[in-house]
C-alpha atoms as a PDB file:
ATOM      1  CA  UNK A   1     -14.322-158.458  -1.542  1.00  0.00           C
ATOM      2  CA  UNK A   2     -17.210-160.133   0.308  1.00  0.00           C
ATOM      3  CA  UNK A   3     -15.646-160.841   4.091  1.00  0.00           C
ATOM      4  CA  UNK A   4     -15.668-164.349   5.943  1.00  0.00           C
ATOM      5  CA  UNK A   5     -18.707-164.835   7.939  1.00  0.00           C
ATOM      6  CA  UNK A   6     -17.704-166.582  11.219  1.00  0.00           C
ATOM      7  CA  UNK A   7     -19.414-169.235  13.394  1.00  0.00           C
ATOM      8  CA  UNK A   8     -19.982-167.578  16.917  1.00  0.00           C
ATOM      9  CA  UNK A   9     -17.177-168.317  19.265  1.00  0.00           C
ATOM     10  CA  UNK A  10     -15.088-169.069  15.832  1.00  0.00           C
ATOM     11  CA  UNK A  11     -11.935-166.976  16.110  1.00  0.00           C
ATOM     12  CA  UNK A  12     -11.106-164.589  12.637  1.00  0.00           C
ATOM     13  CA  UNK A  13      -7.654-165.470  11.066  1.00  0.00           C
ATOM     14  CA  UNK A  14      -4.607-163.570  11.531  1.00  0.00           C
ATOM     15  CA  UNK A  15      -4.135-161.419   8.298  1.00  0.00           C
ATOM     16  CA  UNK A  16      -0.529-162.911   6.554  1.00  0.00           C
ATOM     17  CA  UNK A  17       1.838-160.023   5.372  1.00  0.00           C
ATOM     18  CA  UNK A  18       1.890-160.257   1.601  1.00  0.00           C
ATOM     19  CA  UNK A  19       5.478-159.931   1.649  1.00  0.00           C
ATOM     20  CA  UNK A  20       5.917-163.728   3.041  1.00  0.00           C
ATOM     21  CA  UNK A  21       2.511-165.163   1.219  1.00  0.00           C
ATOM     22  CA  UNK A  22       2.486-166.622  -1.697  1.00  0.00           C
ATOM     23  CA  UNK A  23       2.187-163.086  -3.925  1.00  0.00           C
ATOM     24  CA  UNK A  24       5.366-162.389  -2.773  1.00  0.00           C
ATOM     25  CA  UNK A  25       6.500-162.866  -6.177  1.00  0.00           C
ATOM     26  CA  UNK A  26       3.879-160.618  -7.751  1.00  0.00           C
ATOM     27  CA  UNK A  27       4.862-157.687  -5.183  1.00  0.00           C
ATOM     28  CA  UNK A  28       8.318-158.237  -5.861  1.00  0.00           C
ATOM     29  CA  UNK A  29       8.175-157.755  -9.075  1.00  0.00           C
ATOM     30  CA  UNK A  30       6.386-154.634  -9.017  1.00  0.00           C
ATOM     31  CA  UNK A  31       8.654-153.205  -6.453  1.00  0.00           C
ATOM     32  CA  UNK A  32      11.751-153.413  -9.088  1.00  0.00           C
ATOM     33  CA  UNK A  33       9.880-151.210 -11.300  1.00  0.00           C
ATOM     34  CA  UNK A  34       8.941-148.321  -8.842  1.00  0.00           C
ATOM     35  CA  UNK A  35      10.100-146.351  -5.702  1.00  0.00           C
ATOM     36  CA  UNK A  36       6.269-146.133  -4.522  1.00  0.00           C
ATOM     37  CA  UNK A  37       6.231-148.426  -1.393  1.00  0.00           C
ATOM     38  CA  UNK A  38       3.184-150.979  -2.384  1.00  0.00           C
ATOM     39  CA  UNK A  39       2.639-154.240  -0.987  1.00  0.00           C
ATOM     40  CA  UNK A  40       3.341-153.418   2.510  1.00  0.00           C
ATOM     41  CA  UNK A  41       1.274-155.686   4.159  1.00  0.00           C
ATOM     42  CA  UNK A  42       0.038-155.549   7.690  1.00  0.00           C
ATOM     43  CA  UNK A  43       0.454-156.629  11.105  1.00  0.00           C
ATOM     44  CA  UNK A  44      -3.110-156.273  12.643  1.00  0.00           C
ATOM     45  CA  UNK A  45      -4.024-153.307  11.883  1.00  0.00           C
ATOM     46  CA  UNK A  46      -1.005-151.398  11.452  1.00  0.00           C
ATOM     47  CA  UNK A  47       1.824-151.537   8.853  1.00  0.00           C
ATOM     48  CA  UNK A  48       4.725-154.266   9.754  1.00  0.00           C
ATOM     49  CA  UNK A  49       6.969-152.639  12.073  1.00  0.00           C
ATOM     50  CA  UNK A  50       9.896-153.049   9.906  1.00  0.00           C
ATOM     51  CA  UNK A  51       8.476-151.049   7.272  1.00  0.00           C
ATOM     52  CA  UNK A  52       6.689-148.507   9.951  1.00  0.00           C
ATOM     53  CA  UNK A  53      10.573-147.950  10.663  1.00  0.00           C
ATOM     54  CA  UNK A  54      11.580-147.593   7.299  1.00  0.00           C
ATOM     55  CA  UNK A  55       8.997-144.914   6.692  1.00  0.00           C
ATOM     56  CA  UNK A  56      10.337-142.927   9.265  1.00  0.00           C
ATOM     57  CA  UNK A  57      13.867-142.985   8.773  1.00  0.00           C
ATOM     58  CA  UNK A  58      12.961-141.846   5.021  1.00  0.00           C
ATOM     59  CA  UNK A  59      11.025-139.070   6.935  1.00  0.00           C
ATOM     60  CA  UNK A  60      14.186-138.002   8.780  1.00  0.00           C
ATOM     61  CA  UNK A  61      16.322-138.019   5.679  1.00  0.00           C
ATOM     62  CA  UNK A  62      13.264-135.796   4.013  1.00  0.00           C
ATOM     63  CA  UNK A  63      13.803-133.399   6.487  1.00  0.00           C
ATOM     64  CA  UNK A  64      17.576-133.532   6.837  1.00  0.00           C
ATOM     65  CA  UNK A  65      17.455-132.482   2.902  1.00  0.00           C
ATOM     66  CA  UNK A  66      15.939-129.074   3.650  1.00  0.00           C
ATOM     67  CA  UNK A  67      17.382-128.344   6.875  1.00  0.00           C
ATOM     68  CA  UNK A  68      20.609-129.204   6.629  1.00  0.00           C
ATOM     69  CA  UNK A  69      22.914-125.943   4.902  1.00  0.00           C
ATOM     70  CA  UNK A  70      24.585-125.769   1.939  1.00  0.00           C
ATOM     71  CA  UNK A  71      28.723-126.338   2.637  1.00  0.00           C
ATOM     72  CA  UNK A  72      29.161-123.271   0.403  1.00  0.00           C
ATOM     73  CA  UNK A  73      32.777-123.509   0.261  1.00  0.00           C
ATOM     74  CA  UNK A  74      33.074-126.781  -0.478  1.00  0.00           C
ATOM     75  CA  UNK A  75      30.830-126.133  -2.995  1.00  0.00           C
ATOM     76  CA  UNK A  76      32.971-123.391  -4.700  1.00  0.00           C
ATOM     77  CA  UNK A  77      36.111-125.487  -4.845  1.00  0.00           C
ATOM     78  CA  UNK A  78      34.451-128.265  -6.588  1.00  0.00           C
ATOM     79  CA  UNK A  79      32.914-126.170  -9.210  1.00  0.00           C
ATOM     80  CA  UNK A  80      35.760-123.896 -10.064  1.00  0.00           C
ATOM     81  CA  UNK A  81      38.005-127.398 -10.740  1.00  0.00           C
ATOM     82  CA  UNK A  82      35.428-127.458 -13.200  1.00  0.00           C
ATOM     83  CA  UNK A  83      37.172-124.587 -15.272  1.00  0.00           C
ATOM     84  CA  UNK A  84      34.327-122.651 -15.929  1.00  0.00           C
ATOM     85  CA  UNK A  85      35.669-119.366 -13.988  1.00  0.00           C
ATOM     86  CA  UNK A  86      35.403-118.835 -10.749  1.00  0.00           C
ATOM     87  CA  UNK A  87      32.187-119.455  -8.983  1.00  0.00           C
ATOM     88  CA  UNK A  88      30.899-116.078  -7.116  1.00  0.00           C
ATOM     89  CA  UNK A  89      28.189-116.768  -3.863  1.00  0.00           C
ATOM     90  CA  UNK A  90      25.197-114.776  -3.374  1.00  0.00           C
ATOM     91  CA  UNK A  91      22.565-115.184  -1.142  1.00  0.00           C
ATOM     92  CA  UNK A  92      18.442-114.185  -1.075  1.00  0.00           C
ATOM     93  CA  UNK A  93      16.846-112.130   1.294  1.00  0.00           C
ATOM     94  CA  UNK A  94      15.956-114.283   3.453  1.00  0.00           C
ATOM     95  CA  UNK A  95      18.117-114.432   6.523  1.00  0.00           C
ATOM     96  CA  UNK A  96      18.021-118.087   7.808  1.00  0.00           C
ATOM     97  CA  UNK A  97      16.452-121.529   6.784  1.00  0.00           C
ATOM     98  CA  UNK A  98      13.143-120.767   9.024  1.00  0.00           C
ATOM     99  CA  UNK A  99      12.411-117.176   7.575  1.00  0.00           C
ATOM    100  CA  UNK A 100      13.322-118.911   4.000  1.00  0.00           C
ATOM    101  CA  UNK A 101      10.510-121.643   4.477  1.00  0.00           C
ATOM    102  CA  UNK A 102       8.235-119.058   6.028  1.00  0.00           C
ATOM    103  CA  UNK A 103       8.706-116.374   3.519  1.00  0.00           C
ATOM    104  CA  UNK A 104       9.187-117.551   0.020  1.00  0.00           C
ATOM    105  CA  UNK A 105       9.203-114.209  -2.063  1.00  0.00           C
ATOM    106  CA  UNK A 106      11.896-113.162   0.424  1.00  0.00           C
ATOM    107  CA  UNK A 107      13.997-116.655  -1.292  1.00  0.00           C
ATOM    108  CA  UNK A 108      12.670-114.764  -4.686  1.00  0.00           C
ATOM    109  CA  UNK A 109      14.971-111.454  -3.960  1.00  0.00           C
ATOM    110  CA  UNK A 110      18.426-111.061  -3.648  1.00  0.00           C
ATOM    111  CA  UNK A 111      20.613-109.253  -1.424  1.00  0.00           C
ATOM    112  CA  UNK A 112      23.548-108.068  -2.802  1.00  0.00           C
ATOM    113  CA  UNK A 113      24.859-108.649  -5.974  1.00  0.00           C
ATOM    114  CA  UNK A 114      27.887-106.471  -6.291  1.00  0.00           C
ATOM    115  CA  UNK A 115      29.970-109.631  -6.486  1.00  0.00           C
ATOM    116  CA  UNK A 116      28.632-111.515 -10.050  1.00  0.00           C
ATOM    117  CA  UNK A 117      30.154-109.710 -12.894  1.00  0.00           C
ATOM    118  CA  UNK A 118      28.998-108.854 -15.876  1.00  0.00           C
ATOM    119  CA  UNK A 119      29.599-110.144 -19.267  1.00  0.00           C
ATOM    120  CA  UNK A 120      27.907-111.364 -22.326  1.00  0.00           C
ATOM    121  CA  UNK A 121      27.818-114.921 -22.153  1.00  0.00           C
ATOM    122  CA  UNK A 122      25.091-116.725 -23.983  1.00  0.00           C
ATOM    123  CA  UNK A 123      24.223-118.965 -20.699  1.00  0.00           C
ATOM    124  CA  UNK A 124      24.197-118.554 -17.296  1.00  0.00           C
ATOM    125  CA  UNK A 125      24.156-121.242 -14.476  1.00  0.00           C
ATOM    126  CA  UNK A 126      23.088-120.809 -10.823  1.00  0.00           C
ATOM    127  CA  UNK A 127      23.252-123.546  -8.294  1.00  0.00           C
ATOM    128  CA  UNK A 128      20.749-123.044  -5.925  1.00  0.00           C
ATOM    129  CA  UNK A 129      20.025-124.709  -2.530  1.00  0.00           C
ATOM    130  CA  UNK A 130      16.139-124.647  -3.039  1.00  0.00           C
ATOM    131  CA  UNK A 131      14.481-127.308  -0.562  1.00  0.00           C
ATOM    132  CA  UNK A 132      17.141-129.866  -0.726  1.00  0.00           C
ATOM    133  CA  UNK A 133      20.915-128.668  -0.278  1.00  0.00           C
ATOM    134  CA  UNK A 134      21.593-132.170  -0.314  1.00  0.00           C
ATOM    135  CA  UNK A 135      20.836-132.187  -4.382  1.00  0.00           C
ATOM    136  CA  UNK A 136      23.218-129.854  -5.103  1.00  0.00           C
ATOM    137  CA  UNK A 137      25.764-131.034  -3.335  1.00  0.00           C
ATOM    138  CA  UNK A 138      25.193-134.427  -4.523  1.00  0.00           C
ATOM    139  CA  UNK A 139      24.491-133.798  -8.110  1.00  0.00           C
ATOM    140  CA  UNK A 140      25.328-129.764  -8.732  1.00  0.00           C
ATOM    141  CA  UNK A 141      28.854-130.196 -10.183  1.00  0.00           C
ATOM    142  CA  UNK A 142      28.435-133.279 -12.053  1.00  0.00           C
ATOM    143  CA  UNK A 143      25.205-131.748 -13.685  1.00  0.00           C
ATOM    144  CA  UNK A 144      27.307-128.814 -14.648  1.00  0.00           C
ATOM    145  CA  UNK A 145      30.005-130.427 -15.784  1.00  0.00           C
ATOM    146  CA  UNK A 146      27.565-132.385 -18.121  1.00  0.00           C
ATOM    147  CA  UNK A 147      25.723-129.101 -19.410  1.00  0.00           C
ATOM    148  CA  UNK A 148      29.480-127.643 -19.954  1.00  0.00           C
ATOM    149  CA  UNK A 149      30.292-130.585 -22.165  1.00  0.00           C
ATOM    150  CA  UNK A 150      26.792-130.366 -24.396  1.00  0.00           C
ATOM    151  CA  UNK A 151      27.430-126.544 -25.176  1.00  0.00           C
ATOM    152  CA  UNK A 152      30.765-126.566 -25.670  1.00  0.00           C
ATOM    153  CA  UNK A 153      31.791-124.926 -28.992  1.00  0.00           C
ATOM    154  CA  UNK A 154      28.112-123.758 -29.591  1.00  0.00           C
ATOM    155  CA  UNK A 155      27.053-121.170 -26.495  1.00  0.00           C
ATOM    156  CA  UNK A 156      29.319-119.559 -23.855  1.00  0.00           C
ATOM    157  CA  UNK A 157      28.802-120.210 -20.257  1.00  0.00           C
ATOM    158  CA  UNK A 158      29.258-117.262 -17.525  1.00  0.00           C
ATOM    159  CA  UNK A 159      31.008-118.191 -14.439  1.00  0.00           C
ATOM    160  CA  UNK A 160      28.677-119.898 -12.045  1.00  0.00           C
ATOM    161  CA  UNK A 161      26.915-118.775  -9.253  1.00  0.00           C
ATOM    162  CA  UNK A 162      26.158-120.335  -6.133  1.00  0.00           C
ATOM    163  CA  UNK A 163      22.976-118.978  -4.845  1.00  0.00           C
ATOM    164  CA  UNK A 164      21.352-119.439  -0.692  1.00  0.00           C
ATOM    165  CA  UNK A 165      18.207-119.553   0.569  1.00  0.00           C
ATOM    166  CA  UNK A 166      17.026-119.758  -3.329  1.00  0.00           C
ATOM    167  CA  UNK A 167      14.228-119.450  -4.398  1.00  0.00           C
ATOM    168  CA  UNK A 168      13.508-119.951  -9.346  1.00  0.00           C
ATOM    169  CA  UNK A 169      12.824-116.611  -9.346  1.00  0.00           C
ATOM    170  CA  UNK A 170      16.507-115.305  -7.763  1.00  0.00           C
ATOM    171  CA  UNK A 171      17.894-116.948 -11.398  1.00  0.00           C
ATOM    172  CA  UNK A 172      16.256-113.749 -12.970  1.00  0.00           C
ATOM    173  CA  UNK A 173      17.783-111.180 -10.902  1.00  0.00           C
ATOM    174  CA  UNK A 174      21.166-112.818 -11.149  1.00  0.00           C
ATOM    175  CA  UNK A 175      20.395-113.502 -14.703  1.00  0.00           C
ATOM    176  CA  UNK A 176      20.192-109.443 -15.524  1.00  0.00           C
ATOM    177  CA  UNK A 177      23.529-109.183 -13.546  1.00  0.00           C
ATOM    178  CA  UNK A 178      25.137-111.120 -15.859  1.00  0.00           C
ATOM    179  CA  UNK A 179      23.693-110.195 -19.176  1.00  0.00           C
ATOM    180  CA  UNK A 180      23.181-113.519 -20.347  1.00  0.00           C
ATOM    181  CA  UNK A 181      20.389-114.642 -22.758  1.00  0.00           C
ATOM    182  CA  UNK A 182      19.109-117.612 -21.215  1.00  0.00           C
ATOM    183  CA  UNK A 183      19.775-118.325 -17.305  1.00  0.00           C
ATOM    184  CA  UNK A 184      19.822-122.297 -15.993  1.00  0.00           C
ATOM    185  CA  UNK A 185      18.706-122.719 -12.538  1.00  0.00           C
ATOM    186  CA  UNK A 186      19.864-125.782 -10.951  1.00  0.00           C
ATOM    187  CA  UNK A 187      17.862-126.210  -8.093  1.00  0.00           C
ATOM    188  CA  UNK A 188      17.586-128.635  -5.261  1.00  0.00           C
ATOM    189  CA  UNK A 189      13.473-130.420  -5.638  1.00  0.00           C
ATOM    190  CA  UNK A 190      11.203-130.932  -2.541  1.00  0.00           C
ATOM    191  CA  UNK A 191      12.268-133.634  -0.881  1.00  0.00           C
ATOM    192  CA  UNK A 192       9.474-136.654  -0.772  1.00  0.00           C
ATOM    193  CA  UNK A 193       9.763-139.873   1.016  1.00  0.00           C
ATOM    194  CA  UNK A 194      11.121-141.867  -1.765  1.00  0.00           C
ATOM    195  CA  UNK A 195      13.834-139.216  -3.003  1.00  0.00           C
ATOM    196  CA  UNK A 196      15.277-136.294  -1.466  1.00  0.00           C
ATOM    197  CA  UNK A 197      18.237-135.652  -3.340  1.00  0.00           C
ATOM    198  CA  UNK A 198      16.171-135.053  -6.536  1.00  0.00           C
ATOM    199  CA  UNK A 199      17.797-131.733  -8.661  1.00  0.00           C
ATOM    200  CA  UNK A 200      16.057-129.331 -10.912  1.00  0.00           C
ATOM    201  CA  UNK A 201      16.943-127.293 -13.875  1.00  0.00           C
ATOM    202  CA  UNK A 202      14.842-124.338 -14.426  1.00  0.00           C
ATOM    203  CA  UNK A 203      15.373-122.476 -17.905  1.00  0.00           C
ATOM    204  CA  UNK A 204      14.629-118.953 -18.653  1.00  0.00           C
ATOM    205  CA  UNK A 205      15.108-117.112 -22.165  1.00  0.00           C
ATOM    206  CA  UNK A 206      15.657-113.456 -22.430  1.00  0.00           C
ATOM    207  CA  UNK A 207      15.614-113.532 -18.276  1.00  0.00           C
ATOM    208  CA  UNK A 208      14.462-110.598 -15.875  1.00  0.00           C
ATOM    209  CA  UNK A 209      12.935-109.717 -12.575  1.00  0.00           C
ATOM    210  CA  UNK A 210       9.210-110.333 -12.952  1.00  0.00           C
ATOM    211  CA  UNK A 211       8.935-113.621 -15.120  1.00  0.00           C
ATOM    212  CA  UNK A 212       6.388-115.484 -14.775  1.00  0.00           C
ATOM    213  CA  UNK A 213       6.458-119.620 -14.039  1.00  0.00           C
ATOM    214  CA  UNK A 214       4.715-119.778 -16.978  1.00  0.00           C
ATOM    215  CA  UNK A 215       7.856-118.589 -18.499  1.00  0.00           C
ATOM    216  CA  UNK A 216      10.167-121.097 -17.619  1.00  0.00           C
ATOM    217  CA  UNK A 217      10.688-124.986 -18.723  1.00  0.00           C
ATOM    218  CA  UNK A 218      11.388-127.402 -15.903  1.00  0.00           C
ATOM    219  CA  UNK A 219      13.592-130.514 -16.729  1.00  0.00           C
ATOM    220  CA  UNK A 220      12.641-132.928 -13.099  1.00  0.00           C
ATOM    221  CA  UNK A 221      13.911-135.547 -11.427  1.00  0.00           C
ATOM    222  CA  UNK A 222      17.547-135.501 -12.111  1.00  0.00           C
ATOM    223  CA  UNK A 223      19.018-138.387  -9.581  1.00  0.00           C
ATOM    224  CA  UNK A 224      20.880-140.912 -11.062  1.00  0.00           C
ATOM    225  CA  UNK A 225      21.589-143.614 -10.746  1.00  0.00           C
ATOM    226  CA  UNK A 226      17.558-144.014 -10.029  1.00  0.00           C
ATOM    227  CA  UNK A 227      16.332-140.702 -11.965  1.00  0.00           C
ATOM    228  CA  UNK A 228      17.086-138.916 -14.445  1.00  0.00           C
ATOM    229  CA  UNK A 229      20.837-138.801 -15.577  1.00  0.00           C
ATOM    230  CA  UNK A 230      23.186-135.632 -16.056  1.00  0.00           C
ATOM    231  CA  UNK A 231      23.468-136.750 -20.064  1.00  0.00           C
ATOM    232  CA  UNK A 232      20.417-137.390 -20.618  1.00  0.00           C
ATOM    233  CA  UNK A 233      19.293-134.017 -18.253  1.00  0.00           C
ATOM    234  CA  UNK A 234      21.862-131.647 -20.752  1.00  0.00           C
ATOM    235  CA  UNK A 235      20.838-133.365 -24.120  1.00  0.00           C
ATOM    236  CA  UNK A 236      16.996-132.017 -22.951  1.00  0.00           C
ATOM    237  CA  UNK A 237      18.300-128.891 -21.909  1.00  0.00           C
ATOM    238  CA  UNK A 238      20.142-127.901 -24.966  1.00  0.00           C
ATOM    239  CA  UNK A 239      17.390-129.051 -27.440  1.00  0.00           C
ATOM    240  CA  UNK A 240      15.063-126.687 -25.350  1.00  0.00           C
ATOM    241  CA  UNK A 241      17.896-124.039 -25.816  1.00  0.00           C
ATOM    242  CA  UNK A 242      18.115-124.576 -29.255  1.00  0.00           C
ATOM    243  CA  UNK A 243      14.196-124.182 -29.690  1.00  0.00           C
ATOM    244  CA  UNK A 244      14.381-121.012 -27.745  1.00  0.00           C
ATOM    245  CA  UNK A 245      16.473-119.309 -29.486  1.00  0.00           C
ATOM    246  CA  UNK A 246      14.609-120.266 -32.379  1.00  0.00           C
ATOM    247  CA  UNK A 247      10.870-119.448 -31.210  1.00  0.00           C
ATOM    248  CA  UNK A 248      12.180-116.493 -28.990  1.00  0.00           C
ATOM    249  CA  UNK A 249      10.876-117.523 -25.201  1.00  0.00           C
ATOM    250  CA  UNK A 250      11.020-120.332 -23.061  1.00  0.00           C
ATOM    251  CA  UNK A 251       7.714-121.184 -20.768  1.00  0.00           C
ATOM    252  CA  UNK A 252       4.362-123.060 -21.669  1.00  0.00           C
ATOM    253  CA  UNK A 253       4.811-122.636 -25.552  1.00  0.00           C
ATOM    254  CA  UNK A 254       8.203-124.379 -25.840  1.00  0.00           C
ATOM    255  CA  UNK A 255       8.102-127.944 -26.091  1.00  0.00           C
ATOM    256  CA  UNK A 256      10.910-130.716 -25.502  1.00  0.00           C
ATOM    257  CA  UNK A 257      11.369-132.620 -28.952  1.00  0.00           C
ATOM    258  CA  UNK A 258      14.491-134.319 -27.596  1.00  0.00           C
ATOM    259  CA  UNK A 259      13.194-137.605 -26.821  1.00  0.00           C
ATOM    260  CA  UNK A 260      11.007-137.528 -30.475  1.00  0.00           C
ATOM    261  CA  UNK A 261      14.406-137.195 -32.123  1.00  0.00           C
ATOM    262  CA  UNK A 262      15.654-140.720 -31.635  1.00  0.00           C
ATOM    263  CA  UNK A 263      11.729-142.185 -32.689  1.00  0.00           C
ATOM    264  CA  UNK A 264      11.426-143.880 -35.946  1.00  0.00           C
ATOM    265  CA  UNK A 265       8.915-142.399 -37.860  1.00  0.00           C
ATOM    266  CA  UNK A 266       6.873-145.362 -37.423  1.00  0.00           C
ATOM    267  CA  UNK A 267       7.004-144.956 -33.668  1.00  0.00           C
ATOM    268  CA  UNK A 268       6.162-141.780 -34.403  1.00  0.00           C
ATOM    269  CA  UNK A 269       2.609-142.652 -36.430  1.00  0.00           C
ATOM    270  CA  UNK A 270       2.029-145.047 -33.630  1.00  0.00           C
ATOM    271  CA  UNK A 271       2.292-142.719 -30.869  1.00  0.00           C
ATOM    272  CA  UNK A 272      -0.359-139.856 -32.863  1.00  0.00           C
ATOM    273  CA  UNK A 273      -2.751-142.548 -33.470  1.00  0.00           C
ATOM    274  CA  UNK A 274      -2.525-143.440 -29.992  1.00  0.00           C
ATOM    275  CA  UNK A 275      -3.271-140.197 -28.872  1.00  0.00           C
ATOM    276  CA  UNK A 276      -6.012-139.736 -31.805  1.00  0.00           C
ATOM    277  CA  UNK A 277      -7.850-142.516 -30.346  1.00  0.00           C
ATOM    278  CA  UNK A 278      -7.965-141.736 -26.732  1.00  0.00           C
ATOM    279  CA  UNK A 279     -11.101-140.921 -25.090  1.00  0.00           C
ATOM    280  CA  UNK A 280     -11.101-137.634 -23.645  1.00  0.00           C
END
């Protein structure tokens, strides 16, 4: 955009924040469909200070996510209403929340895990803090409740464990405790500045210590009423259970046909042409 040429001694116009121009409207619009902060505007040369303050405060909460701890028992007495056995808590190797940020194959390792029995359920589930105890608290037992209610009457669940200063890879080790064939890690997501109660599910087939990421699927974003929701979240998860099972691994070679399922098979033709046609 070329800029204004002024007169000399003319004075340059004050910039107008978008948000009370004209293109309100067009901004507005936009903003329904996405979290991303666009628009913004400007005061001089800085952001408006209303949304300079907003920024921050979604900084704080950022923050709050990962530092705040876990209410373990609280936790426990939510899940095991659940009815799912009761929940056993384990914890990693790493000693506090500053030695878990510094030191994440310390979050990888566990410490003791005398407590989780054994059995020979087909799934297991471990609700970990990861970077945001505030997912799991917030979305943990209603995401497990969900997954309970897809597999029931087709795969056995193993009491749940509550896991601390988690890292994925701690799903292995308490994985082999168990003896279960496939091990779901619910696990709190980096926190960002537009979510930080987003939850993960990490799934592992024929789990143990040493598996690669490249071994796992990762179903994201799992915050409703605004992400993903816990239905929607198990109906993934137990279609990439079911193709699992049927390939014989989880990880890079196991793809999630859920969504394809409900797709005419016109969408269907659409979507491959699309993709046929695509410059690369």
């Amino acid at each position: 955009m070329n800029a204004q040429r002024l007169e000399p001694g003319a004075v340059a116009p004050v910039p107008t924040d978008p948000q009370k121009s004209p293109a309100d409207g067009f901004w507005r619009e936009l903003r329904r469909n996405t979290r991303s902060r666009i628009g913004l505007g400007r005061t001089g040369d800085a952001l408006p200070t209303t949304d300079v303050l907003v920024l921050r405060a979604a900084h704080a909460a950022a923050r709050d996510a990962v530092h705040i701890p876990l209410a373990v028992p609280d936790l426990v007495e939510e899940v095991g209403a659940l009815g799912l056995g009761t929940p056993v808590a384990v914890t990693s190797r790493a000693t506090d929340r500053a030695e878990y940020l510094r030191r994440p194959d310390l979050g990888r390792l566990p410490q003791d895990l005398t407590a989780v029995p054994a059995g020979n359920a087909d799934i297991g589930c471990v609700l970990a803090d990861g970077l945001s105890p505030l997912a799991l608290t917030q979305h943990g037992p209603g995401l497990l409740a969900a997954l309970a209610e897809e597999f029931a009457g087709r795969h056995t669940l193993a009491a749940p464990v509550i896991a601390t200063q988690a890292r994925v890879a701690l799903g292995d080790h308490i994985a082999q405790a168990m003896g279960v064939r496939t091990v779901l890690v619910l696990i709190g997501e980096r926190p960002g500045l537009s979510v930080a109660d987003s939850l993960g599910i990490y799934l592992t087939h024929l789990p143990r210590p040493g598996r690669a990421d490249a071994d796992r699927n990762c179903i994201s974003n799992i915050h409703p009423p605004d992400g993903l929701t816990y239905a929607g979240a198990a109906r993934v998860v137990a279609g990439l259970v079911a193709g699992a099972l049927e390939l014989g691994r989880s990880g890079v070679d196991l793809k999630d046909t859920s969504r394809t399922a409900s797709l005419s098979a016109t969408d269907i033709s659409t979507i491959a042409a699309a993709t046929e046609n695509k410059d690369h």
